[in-house]
PDB file of N, CA and C in Angstrom:
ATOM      1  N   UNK A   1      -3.367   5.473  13.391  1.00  0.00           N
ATOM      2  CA  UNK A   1      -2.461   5.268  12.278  1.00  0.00           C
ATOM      3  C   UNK A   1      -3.203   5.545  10.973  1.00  0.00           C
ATOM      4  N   UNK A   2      -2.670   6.092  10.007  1.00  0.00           N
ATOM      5  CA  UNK A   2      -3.104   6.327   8.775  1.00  0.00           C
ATOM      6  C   UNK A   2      -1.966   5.707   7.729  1.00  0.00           C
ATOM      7  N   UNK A   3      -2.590   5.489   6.389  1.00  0.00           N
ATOM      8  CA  UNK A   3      -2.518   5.001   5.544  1.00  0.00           C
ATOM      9  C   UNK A   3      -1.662   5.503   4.863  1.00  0.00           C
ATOM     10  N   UNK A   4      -0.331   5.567   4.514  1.00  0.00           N
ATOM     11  CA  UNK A   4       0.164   6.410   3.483  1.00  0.00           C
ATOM     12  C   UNK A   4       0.486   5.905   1.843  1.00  0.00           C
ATOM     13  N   UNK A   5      -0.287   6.461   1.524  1.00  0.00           N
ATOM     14  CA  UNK A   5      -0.243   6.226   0.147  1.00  0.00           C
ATOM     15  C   UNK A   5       0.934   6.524  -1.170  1.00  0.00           C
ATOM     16  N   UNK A   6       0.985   7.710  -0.321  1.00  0.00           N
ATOM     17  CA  UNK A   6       2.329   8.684  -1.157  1.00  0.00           C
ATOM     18  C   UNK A   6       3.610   7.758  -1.085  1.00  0.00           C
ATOM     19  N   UNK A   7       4.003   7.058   0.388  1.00  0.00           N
ATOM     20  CA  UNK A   7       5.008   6.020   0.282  1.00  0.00           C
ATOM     21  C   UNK A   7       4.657   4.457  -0.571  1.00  0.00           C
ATOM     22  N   UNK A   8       3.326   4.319  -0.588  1.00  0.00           N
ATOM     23  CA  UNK A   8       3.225   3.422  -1.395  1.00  0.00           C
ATOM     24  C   UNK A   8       2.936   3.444  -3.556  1.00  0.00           C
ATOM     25  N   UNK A   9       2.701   4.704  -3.687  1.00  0.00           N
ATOM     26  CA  UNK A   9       3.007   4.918  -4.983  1.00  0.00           C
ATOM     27  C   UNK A   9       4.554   5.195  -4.961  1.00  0.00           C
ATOM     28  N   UNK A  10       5.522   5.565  -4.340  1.00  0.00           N
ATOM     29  CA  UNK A  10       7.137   5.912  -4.448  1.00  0.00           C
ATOM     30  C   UNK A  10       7.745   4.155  -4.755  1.00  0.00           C
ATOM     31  N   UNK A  11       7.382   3.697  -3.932  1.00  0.00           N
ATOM     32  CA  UNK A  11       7.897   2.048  -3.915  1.00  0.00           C
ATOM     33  C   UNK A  11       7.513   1.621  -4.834  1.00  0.00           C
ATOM     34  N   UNK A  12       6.239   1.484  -5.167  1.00  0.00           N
ATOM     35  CA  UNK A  12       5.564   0.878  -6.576  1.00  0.00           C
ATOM     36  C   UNK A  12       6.211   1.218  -7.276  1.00  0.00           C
ATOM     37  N   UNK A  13       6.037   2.405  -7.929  1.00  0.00           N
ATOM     38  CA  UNK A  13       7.103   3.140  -8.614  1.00  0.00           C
ATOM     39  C   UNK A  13       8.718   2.705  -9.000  1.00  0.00           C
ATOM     40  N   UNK A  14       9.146   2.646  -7.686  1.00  0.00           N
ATOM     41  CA  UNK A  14      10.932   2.161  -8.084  1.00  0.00           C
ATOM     42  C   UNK A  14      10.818   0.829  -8.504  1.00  0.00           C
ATOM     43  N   UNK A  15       9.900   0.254  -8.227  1.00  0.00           N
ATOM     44  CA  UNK A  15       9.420  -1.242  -8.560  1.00  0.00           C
ATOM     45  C   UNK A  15       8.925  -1.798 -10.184  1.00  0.00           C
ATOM     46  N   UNK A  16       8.511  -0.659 -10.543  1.00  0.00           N
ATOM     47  CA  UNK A  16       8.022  -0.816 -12.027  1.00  0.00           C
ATOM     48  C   UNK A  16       6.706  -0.786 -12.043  1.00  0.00           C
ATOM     49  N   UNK A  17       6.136  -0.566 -11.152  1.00  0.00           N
ATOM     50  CA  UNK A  17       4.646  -0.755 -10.610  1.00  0.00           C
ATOM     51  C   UNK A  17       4.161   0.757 -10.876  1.00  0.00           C
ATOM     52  N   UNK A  18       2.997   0.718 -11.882  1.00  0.00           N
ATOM     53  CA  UNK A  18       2.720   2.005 -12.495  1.00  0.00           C
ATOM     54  C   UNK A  18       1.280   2.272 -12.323  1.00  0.00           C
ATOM     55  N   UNK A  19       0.645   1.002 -12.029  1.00  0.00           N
ATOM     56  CA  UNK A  19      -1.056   1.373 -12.133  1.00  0.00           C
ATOM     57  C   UNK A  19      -1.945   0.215 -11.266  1.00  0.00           C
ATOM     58  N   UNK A  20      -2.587   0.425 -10.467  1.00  0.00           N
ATOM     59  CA  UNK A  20      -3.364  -0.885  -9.830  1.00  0.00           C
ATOM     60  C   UNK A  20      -3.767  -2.239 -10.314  1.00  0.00           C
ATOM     61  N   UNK A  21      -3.391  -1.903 -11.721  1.00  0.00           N
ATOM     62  CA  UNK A  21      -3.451  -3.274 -12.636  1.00  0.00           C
ATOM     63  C   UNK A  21      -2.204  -4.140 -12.315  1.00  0.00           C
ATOM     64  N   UNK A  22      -0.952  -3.837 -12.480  1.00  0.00           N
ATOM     65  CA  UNK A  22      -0.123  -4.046 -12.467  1.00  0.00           C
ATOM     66  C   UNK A  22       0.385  -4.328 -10.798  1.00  0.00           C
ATOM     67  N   UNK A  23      -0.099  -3.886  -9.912  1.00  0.00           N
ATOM     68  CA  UNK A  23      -0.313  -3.849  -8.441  1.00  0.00           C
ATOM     69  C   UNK A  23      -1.149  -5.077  -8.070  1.00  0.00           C
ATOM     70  N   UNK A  24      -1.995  -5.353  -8.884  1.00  0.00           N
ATOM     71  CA  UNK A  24      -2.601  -6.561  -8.368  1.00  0.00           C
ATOM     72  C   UNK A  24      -2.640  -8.012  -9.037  1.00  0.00           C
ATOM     73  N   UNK A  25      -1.729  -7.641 -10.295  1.00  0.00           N
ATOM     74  CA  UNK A  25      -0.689  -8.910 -10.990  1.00  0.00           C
ATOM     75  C   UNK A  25       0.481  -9.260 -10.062  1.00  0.00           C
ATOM     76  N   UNK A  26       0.724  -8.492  -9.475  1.00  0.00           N
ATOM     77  CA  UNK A  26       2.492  -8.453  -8.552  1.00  0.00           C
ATOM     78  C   UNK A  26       1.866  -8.955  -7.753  1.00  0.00           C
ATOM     79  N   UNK A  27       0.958  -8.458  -6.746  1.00  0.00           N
ATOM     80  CA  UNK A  27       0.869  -9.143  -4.795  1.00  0.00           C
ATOM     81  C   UNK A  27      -0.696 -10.012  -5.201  1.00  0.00           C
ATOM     82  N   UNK A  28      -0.884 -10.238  -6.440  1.00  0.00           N
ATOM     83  CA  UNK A  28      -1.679 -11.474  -6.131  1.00  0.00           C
ATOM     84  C   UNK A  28      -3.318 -10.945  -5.296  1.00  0.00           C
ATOM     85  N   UNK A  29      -3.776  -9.651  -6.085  1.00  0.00           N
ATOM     86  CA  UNK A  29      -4.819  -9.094  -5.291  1.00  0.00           C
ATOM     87  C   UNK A  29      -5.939  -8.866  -6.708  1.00  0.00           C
ATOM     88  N   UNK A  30      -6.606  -9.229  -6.619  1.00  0.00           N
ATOM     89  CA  UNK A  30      -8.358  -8.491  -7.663  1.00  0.00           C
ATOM     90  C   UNK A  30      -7.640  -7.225  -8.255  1.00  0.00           C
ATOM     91  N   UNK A  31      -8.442  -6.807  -8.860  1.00  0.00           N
ATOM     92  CA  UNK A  31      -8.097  -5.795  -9.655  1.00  0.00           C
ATOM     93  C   UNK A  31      -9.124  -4.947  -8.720  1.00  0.00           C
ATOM     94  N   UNK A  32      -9.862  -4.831  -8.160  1.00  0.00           N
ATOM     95  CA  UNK A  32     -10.746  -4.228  -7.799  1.00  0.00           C
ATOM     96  C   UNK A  32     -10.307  -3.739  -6.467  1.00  0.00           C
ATOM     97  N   UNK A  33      -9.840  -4.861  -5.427  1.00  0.00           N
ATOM     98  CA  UNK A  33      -8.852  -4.680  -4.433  1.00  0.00           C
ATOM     99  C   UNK A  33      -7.552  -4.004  -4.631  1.00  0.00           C
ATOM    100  N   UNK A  34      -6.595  -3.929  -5.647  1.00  0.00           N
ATOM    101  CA  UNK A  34      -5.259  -3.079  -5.352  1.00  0.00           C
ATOM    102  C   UNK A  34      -6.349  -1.820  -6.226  1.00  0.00           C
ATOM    103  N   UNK A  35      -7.063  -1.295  -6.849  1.00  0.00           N
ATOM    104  CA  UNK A  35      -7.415  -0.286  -7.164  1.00  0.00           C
ATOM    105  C   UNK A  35      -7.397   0.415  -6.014  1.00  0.00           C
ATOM    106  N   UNK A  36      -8.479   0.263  -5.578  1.00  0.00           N
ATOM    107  CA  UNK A  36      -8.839   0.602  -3.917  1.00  0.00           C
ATOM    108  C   UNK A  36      -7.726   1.229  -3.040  1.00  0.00           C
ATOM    109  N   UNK A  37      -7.069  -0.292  -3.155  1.00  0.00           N
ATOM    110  CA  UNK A  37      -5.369   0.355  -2.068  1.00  0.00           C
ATOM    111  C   UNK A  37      -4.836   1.397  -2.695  1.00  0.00           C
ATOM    112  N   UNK A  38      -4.603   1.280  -4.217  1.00  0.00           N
ATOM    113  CA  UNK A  38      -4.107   2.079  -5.196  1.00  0.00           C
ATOM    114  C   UNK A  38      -4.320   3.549  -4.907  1.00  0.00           C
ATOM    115  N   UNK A  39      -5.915   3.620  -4.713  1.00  0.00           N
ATOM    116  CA  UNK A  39      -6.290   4.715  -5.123  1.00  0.00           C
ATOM    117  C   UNK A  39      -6.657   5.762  -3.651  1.00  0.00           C
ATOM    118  N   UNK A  40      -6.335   4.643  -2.382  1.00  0.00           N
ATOM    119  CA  UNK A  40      -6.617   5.390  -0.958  1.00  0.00           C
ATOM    120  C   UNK A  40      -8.168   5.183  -0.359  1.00  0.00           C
ATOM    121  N   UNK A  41      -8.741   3.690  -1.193  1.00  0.00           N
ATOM    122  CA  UNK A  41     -10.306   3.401  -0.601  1.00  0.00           C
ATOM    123  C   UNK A  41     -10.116   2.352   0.006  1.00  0.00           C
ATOM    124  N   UNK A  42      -9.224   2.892   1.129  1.00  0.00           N
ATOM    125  CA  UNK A  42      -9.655   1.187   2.304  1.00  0.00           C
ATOM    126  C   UNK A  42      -7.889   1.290   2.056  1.00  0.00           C
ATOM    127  N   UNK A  43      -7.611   0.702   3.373  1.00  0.00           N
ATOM    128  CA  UNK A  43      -6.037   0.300   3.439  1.00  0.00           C
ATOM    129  C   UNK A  43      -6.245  -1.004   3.494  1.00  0.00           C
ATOM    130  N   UNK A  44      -4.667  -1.418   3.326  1.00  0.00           N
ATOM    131  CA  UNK A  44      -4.631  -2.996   2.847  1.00  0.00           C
ATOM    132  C   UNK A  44      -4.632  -3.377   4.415  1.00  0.00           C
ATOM    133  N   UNK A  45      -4.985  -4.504   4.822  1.00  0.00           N
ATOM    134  CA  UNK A  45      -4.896  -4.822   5.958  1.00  0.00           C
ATOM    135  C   UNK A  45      -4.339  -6.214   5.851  1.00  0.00           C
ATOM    136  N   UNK A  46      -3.877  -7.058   6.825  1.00  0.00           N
ATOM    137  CA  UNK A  46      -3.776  -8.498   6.942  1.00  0.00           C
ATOM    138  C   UNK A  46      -2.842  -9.310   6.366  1.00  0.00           C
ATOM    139  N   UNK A  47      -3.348 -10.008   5.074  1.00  0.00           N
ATOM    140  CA  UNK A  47      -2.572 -10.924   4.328  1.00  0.00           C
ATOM    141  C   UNK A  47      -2.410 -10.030   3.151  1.00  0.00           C
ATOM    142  N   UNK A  48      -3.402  -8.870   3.036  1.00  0.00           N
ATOM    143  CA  UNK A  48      -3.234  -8.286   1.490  1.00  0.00           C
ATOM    144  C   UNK A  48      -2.088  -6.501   1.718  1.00  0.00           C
ATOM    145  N   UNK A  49      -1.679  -6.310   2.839  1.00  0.00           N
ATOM    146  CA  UNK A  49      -0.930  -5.567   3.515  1.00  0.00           C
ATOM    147  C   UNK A  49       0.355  -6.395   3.287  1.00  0.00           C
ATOM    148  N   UNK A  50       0.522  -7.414   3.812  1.00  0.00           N
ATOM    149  CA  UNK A  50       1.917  -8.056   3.692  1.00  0.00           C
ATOM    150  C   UNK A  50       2.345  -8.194   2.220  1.00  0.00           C
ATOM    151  N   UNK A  51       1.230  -8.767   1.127  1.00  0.00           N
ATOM    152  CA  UNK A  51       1.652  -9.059  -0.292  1.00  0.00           C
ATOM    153  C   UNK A  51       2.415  -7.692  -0.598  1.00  0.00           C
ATOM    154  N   UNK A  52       1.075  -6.851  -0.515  1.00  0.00           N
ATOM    155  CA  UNK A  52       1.542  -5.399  -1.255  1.00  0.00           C
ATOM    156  C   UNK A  52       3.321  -5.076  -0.660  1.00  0.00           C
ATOM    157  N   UNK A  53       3.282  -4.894   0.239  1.00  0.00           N
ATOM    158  CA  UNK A  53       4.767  -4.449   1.002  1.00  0.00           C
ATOM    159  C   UNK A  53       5.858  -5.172   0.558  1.00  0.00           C
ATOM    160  N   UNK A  54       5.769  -6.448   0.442  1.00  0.00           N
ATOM    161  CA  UNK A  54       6.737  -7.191  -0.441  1.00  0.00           C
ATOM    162  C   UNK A  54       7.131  -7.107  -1.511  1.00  0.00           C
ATOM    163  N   UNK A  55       5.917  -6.820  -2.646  1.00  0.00           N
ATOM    164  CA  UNK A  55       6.320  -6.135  -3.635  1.00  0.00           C
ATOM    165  C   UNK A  55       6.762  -5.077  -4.297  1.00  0.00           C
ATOM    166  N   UNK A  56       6.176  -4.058  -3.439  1.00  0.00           N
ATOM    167  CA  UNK A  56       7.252  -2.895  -3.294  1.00  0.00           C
ATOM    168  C   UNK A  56       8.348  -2.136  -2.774  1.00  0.00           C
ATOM    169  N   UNK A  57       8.548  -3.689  -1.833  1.00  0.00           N
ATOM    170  CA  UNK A  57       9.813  -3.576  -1.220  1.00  0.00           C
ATOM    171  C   UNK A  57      10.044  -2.784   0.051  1.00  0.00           C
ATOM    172  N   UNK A  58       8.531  -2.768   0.581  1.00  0.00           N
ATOM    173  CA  UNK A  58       9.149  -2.312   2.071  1.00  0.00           C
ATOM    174  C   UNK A  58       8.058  -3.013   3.121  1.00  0.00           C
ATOM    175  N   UNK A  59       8.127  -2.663   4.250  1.00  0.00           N
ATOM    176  CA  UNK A  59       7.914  -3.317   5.269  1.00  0.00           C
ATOM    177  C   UNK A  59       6.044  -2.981   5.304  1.00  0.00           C
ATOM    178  N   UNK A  60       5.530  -4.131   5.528  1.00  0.00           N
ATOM    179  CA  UNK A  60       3.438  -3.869   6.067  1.00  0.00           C
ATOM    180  C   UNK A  60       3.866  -2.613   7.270  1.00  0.00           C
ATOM    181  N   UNK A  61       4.791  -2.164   7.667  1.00  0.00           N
ATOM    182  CA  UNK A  61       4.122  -1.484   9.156  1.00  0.00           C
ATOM    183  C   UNK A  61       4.344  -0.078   8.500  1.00  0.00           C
ATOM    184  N   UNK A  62       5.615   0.188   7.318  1.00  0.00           N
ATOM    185  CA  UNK A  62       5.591   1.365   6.687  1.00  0.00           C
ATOM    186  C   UNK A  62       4.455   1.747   5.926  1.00  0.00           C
ATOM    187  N   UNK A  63       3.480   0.735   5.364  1.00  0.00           N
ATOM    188  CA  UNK A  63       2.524   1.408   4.559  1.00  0.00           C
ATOM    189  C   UNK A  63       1.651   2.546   5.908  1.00  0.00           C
ATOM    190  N   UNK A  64       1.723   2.403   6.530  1.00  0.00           N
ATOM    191  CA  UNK A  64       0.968   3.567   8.193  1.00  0.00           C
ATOM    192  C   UNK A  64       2.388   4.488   8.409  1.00  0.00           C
ATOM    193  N   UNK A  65       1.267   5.336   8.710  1.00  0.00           N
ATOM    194  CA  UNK A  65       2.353   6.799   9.490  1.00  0.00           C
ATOM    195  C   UNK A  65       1.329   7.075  10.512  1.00  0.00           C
ATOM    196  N   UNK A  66       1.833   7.403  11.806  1.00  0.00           N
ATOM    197  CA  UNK A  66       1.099   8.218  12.699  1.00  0.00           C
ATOM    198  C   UNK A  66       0.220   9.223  12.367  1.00  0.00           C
ATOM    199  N   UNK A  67      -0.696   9.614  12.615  1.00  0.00           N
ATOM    200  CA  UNK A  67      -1.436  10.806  12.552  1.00  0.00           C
ATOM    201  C   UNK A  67      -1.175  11.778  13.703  1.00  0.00           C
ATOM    202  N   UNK A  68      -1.352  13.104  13.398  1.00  0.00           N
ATOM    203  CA  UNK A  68      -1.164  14.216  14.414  1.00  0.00           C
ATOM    204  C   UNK A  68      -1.139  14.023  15.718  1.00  0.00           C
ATOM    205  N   UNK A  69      -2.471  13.520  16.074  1.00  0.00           N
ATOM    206  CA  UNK A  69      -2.791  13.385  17.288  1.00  0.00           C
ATOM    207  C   UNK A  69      -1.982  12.127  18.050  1.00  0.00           C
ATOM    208  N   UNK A  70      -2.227  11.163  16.823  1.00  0.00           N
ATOM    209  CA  UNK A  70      -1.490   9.445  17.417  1.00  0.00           C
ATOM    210  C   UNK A  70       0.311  10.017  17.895  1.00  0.00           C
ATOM    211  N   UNK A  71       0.899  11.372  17.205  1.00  0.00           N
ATOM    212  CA  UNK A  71       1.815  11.789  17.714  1.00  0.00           C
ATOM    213  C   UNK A  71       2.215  12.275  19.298  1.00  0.00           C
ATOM    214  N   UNK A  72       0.822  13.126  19.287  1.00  0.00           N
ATOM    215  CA  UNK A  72       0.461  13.922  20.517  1.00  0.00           C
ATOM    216  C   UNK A  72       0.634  13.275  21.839  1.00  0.00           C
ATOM    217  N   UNK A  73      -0.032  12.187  21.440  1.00  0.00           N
ATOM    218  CA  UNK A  73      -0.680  11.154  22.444  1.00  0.00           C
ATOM    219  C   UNK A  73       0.408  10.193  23.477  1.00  0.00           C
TER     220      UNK A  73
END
């Protein structure tokens, strides 16, 4: 599974959510941590996967998309 980011800047986005600052005022994460998610260094995992998804309004299992192979397989 990989990380998709592109669905998680779209949600942020319709959300009002414009910059990892503002990403980690909303789900309650460091500034240093939603950068990261923000920016595609490290996926959110766990408890900080569920915040984020809530706030942008979609589900922890949508922030992942299959990869090629995880298709194949």
């Amino acid at each position: 599974m990989a990380y998709d980011r592109a669905l998680l800047h779209a949600a942020a986005h319709m959300r009002g959510i414009q910059n990892p600052t503002q990403l980690a005022r909303e789900a309650s994460l460091t500034v240093p941590t939603a950068w990261r998610i923000w920016n595609g260094i490290g996926a959110p995992r766990g408890d900080h996967a569920e915040r984020v998804a809530d706030v942008v309004g979609i589900s922890a299992s949508h922030l992942y998309t299959r990869t090629a192979a995880g298709v194949a397989a």
